[in-house]
PDB file of N, CA and C in Angstrom:
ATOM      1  N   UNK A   1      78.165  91.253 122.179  1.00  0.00           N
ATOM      2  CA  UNK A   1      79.435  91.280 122.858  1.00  0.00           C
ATOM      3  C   UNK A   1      80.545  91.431 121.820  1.00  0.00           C
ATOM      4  N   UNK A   2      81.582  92.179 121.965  1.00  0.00           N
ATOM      5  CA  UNK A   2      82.632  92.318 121.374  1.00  0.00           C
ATOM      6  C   UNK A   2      83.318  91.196 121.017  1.00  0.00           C
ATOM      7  N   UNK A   3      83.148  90.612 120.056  1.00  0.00           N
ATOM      8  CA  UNK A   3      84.219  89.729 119.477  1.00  0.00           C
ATOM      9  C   UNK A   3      83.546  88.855 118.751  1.00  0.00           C
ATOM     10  N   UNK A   4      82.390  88.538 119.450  1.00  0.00           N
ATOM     11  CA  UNK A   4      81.574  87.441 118.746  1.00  0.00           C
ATOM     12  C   UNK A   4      81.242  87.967 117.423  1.00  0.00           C
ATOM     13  N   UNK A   5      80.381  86.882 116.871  1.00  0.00           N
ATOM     14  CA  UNK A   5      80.033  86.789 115.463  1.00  0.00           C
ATOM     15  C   UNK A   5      78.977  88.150 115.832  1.00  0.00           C
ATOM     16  N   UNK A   6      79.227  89.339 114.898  1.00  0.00           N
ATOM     17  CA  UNK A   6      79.110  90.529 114.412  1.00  0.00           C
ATOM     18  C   UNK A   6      78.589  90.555 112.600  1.00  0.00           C
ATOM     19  N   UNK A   7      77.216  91.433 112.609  1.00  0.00           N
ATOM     20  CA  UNK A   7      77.813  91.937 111.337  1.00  0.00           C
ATOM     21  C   UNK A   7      78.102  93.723 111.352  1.00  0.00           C
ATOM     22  N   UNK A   8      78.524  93.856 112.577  1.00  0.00           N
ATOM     23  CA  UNK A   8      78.632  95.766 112.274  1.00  0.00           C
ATOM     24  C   UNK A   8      80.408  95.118 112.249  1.00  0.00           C
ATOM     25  N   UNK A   9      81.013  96.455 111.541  1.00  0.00           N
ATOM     26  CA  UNK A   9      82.287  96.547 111.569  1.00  0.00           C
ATOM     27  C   UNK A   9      82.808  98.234 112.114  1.00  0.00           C
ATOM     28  N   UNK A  10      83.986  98.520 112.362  1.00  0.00           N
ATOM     29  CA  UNK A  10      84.154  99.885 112.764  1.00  0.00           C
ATOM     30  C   UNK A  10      84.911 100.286 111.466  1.00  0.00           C
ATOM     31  N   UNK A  11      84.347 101.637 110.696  1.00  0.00           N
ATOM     32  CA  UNK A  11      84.671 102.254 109.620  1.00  0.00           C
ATOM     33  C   UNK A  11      85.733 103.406 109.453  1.00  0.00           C
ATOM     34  N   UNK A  12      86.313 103.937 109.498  1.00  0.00           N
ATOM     35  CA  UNK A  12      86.997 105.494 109.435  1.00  0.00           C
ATOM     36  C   UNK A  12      86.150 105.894 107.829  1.00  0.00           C
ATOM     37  N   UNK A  13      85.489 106.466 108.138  1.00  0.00           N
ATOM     38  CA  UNK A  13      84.805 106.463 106.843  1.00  0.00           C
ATOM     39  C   UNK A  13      85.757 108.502 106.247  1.00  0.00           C
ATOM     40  N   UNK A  14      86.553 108.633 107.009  1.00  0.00           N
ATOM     41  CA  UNK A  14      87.754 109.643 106.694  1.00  0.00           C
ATOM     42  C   UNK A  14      88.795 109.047 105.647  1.00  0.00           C
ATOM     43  N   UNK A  15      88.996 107.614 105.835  1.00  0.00           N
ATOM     44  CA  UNK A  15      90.175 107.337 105.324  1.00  0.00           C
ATOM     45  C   UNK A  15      89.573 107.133 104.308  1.00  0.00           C
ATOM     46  N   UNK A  16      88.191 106.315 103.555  1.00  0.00           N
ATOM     47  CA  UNK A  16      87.840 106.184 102.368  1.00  0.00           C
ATOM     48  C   UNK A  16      87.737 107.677 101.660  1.00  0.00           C
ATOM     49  N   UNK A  17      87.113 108.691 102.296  1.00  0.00           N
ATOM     50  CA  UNK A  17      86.928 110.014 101.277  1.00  0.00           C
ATOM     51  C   UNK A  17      88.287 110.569 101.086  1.00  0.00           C
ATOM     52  N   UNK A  18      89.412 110.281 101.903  1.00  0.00           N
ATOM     53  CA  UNK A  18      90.665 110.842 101.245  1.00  0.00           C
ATOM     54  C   UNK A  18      91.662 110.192 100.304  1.00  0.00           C
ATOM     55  N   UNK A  19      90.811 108.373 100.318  1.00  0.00           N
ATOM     56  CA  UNK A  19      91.838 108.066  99.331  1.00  0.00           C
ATOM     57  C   UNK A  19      90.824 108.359  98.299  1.00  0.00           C
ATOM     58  N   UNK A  20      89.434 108.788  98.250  1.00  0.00           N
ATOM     59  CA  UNK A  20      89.084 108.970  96.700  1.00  0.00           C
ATOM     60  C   UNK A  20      89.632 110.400  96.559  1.00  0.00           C
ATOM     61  N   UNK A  21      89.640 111.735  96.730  1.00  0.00           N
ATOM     62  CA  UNK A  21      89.892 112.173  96.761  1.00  0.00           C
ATOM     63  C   UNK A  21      91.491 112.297  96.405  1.00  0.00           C
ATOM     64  N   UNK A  22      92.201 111.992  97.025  1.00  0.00           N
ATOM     65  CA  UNK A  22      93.468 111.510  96.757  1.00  0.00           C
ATOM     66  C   UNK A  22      94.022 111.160  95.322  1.00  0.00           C
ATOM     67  N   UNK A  23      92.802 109.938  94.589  1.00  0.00           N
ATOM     68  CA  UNK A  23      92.983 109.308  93.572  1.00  0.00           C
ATOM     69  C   UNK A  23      92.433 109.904  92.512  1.00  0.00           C
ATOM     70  N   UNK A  24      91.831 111.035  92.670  1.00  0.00           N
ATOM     71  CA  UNK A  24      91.178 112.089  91.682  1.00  0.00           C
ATOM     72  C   UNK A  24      92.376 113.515  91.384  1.00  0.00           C
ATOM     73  N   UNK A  25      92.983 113.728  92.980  1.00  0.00           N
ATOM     74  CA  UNK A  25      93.695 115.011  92.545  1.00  0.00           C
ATOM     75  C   UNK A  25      95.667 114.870  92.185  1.00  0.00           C
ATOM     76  N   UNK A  26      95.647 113.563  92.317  1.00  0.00           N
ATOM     77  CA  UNK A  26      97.063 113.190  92.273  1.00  0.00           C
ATOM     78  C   UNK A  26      97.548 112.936  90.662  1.00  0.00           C
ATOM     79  N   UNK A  27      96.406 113.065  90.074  1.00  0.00           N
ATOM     80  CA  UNK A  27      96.283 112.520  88.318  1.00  0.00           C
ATOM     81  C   UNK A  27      96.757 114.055  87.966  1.00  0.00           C
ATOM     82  N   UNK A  28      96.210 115.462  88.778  1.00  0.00           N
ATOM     83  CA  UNK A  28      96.697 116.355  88.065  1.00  0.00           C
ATOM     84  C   UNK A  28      97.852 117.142  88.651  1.00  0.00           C
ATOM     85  N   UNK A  29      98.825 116.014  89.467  1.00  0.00           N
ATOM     86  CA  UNK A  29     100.060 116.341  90.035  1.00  0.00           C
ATOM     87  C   UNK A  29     101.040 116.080  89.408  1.00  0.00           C
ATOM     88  N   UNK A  30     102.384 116.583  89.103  1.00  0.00           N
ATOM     89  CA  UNK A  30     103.294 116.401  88.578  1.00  0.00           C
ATOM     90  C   UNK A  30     104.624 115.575  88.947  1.00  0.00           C
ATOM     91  N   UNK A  31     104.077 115.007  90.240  1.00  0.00           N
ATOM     92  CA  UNK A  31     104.895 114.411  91.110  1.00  0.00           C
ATOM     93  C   UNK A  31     104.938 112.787  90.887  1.00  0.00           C
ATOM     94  N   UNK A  32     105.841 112.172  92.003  1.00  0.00           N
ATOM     95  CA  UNK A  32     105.660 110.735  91.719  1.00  0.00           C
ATOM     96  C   UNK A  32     103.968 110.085  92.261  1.00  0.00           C
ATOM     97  N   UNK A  33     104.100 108.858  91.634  1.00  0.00           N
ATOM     98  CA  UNK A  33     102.776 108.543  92.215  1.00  0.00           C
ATOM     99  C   UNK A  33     102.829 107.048  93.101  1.00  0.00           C
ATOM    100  N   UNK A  34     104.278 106.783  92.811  1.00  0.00           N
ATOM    101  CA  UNK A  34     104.018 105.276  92.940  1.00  0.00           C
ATOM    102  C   UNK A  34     103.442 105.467  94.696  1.00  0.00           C
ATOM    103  N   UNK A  35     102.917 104.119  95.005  1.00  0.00           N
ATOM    104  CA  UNK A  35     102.494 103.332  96.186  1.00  0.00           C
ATOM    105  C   UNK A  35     103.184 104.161  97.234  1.00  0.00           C
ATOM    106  N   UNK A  36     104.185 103.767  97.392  1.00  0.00           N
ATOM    107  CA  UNK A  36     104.846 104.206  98.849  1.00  0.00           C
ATOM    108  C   UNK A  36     104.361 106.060  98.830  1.00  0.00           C
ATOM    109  N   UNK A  37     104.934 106.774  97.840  1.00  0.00           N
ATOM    110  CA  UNK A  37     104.465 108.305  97.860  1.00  0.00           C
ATOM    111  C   UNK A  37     102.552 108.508  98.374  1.00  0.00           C
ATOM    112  N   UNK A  38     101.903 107.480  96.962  1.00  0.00           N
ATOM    113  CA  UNK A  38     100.951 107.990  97.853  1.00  0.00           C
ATOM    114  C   UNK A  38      99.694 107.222  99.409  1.00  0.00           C
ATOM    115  N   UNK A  39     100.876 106.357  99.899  1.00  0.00           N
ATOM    116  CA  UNK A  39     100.798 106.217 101.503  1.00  0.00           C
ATOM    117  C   UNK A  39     100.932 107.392 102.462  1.00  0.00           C
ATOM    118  N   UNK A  40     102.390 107.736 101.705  1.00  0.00           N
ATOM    119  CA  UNK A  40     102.692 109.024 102.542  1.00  0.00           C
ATOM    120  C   UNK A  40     101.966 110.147 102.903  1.00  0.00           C
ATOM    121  N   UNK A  41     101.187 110.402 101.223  1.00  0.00           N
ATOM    122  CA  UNK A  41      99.979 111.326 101.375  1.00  0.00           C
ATOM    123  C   UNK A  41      99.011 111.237 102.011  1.00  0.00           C
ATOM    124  N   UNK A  42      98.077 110.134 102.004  1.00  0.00           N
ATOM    125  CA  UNK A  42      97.322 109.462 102.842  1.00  0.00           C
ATOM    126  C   UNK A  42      97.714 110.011 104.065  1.00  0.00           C
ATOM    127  N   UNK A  43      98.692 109.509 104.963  1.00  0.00           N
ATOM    128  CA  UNK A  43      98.841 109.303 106.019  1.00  0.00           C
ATOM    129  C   UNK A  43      98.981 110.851 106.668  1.00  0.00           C
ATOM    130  N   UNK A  44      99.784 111.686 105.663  1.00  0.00           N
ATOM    131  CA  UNK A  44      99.736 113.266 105.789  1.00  0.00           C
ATOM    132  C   UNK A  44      98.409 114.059 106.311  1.00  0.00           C
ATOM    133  N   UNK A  45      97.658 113.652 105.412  1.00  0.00           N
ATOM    134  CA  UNK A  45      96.303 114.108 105.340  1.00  0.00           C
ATOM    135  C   UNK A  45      95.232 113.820 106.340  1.00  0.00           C
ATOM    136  N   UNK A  46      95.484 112.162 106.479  1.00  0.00           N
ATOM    137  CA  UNK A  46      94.809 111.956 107.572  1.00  0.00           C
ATOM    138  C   UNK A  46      95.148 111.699 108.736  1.00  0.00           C
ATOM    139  N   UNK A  47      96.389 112.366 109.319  1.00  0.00           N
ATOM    140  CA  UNK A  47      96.981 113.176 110.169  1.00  0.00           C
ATOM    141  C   UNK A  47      96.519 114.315 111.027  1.00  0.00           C
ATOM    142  N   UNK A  48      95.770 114.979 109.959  1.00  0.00           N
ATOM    143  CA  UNK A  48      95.195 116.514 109.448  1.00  0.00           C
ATOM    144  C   UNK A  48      93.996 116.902 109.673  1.00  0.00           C
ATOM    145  N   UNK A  49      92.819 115.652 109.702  1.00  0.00           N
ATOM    146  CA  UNK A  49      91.933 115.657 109.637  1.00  0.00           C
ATOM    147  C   UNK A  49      90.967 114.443 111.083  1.00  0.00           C
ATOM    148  N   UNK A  50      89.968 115.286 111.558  1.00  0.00           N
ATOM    149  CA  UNK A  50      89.738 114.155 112.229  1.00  0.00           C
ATOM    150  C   UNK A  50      89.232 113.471 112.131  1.00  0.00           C
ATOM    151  N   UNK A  51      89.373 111.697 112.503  1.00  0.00           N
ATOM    152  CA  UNK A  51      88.578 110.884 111.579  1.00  0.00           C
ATOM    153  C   UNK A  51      87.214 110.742 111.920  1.00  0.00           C
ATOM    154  N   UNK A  52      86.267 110.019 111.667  1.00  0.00           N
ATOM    155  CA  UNK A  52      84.852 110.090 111.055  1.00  0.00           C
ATOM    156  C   UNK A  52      84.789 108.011 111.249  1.00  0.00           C
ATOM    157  N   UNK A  53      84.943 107.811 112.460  1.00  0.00           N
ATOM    158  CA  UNK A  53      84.213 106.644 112.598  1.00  0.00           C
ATOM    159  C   UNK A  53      82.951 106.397 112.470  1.00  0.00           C
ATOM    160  N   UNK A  54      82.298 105.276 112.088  1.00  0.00           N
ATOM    161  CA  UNK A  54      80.686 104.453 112.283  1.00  0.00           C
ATOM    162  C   UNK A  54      80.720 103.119 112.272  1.00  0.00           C
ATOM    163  N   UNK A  55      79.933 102.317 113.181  1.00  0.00           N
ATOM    164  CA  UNK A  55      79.720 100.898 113.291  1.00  0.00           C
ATOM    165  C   UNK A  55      78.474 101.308 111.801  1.00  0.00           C
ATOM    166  N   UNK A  56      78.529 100.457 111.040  1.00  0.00           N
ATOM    167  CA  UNK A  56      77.797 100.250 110.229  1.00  0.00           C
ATOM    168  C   UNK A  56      77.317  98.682 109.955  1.00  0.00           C
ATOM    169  N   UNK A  57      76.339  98.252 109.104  1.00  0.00           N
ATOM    170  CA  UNK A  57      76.064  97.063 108.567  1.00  0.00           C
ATOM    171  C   UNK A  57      76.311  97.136 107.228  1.00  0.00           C
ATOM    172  N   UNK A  58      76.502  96.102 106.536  1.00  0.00           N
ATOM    173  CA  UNK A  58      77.369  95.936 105.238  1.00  0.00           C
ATOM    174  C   UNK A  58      76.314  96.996 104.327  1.00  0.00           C
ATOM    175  N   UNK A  59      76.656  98.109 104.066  1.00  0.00           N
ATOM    176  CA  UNK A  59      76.133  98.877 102.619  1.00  0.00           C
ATOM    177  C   UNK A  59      75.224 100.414 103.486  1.00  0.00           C
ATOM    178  N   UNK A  60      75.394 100.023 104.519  1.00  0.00           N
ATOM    179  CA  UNK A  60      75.288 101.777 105.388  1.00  0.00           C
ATOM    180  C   UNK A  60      76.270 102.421 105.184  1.00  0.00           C
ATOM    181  N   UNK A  61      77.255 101.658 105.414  1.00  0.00           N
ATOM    182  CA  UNK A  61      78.375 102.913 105.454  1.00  0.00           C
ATOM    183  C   UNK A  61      78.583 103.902 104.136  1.00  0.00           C
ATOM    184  N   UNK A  62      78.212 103.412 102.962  1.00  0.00           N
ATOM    185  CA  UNK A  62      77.758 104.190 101.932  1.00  0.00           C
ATOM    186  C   UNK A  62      77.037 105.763 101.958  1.00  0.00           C
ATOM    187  N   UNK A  63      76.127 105.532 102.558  1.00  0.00           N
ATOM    188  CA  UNK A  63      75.098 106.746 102.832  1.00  0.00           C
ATOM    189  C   UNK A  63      76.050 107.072 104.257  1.00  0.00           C
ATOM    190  N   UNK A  64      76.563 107.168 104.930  1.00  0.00           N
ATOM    191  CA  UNK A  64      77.278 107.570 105.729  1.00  0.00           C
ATOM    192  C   UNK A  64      77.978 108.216 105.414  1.00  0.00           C
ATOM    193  N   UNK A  65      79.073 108.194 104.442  1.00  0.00           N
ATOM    194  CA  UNK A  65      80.373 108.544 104.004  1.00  0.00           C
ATOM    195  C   UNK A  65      79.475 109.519 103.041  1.00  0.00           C
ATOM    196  N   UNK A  66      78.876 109.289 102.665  1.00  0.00           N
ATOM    197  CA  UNK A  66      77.791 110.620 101.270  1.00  0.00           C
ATOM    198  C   UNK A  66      77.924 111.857 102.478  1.00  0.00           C
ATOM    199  N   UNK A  67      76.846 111.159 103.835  1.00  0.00           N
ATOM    200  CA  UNK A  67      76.343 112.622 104.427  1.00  0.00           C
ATOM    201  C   UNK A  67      77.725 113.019 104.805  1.00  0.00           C
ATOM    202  N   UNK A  68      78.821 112.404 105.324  1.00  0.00           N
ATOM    203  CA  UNK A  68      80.269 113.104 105.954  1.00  0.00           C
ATOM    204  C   UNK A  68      80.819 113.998 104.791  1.00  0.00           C
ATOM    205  N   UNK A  69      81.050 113.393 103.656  1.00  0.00           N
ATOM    206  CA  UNK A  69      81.264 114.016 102.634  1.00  0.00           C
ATOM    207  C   UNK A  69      80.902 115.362 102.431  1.00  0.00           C
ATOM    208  N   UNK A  70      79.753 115.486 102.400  1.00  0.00           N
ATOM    209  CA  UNK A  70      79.092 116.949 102.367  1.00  0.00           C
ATOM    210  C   UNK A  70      79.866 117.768 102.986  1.00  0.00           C
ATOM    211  N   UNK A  71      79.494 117.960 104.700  1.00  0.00           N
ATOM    212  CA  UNK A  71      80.250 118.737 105.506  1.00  0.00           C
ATOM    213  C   UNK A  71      81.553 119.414 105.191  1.00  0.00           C
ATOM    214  N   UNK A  72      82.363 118.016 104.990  1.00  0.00           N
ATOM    215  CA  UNK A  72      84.005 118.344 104.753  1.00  0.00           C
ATOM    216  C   UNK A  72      84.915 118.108 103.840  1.00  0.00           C
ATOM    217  N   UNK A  73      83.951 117.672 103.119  1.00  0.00           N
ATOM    218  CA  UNK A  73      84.731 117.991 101.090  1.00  0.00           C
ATOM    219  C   UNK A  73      85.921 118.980 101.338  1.00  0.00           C
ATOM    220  N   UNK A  74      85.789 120.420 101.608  1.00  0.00           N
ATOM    221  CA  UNK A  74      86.542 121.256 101.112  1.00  0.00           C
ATOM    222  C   UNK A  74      87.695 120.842 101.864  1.00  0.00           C
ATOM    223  N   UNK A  75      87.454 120.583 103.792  1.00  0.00           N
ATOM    224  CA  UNK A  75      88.748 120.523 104.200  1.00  0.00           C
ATOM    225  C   UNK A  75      89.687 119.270 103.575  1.00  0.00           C
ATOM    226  N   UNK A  76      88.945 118.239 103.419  1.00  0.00           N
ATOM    227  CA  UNK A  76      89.503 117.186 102.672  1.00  0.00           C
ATOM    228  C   UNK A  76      90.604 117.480 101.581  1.00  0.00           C
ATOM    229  N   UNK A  77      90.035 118.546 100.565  1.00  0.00           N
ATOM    230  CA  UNK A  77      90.410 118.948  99.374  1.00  0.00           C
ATOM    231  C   UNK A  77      91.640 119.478  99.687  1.00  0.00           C
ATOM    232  N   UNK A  78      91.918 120.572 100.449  1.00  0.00           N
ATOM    233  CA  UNK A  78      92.573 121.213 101.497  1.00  0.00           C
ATOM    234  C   UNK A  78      94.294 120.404 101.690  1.00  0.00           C
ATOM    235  N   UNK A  79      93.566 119.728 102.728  1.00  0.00           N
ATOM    236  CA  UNK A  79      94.347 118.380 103.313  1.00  0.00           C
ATOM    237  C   UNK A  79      95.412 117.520 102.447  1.00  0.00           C
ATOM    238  N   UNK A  80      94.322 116.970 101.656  1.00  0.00           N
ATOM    239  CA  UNK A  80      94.993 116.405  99.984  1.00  0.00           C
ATOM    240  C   UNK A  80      95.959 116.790  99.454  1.00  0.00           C
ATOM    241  N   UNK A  81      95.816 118.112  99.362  1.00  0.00           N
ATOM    242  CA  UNK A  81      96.663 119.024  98.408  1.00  0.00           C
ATOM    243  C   UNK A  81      97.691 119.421  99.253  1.00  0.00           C
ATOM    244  N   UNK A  82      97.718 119.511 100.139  1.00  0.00           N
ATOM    245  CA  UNK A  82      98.838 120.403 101.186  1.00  0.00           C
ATOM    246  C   UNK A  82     100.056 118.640 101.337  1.00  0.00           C
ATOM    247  N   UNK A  83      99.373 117.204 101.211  1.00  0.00           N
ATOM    248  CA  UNK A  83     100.139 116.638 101.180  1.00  0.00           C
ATOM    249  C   UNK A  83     100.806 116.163 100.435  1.00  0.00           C
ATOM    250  N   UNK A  84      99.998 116.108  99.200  1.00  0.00           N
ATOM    251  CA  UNK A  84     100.986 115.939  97.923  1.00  0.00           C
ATOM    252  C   UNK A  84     101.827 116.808  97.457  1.00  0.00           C
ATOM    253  N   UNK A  85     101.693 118.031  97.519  1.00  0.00           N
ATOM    254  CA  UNK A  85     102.865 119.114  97.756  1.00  0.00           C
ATOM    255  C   UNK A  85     103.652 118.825  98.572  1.00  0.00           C
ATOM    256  N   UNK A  86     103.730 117.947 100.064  1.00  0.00           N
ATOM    257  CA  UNK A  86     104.852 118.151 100.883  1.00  0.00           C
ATOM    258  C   UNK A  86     105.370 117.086 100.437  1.00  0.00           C
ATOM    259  N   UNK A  87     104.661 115.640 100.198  1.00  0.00           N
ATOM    260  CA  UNK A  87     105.906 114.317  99.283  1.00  0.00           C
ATOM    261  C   UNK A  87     106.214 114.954  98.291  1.00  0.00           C
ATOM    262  N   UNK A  88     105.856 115.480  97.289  1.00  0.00           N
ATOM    263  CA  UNK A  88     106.246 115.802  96.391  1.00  0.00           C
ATOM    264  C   UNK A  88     107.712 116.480  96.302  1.00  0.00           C
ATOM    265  N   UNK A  89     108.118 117.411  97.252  1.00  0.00           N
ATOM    266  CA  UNK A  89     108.998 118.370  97.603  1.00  0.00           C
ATOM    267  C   UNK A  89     109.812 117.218  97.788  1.00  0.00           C
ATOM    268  N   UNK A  90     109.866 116.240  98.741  1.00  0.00           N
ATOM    269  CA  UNK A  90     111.143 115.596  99.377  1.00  0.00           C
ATOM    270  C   UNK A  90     110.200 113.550  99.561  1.00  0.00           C
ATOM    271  N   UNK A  91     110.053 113.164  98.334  1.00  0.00           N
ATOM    272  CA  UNK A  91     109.603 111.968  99.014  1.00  0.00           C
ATOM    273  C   UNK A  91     111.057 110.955  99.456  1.00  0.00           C
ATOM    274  N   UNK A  92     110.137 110.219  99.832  1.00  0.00           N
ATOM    275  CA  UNK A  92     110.892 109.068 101.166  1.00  0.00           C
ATOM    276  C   UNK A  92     111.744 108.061 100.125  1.00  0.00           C
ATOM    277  N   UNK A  93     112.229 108.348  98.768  1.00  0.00           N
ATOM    278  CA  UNK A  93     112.721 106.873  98.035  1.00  0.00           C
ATOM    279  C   UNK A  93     113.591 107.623  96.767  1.00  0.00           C
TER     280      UNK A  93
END
């Protein structure tokens, strides 16, 4: 039953591959990096993309996020980049 003592949790296992992603391609951006900018990106991106839920048990979601990965690396890559270009242009601070 929903609520009770659980060990599955619900994952966006989208939002983990775009903040690694994120934290790999923002090193070779020329832009700001602090916190708030890259929320913005984040949130740009995964805007952009649709997310990639799973109930998992603690250390599935690992091999989960591998096989999602595969598929949609590129749009990810994509995504990433199209948002740090748009904070970049005009961030929020």
């Amino acid at each position: 039953m929903l609520g009770e003592r659980s060990m599955k949790k619900i994952t966006n296992c989208m939002e983990i591959s775009v903040k690694e992603c994120l934290d790999k391609l923002i090193e070779e951006s020329n832009g700001c990096k602090c916190e708030k900018c890259r929320y913005d990106m984040m949130a740009i991106a995964l805007n952009n993309l649709k997310p990639y839920y799973v109930t998992t048990h603690l250390g599935e979601v690992i091999t989960k996020i591998k096989n999602m990965e595969q598929q949609s690396e590129a749009n990810i890559v994509v995504e990433v980049t199209k948002a740090i270009k748009k904070v970049h242009m005009s961030p929020k601070h």
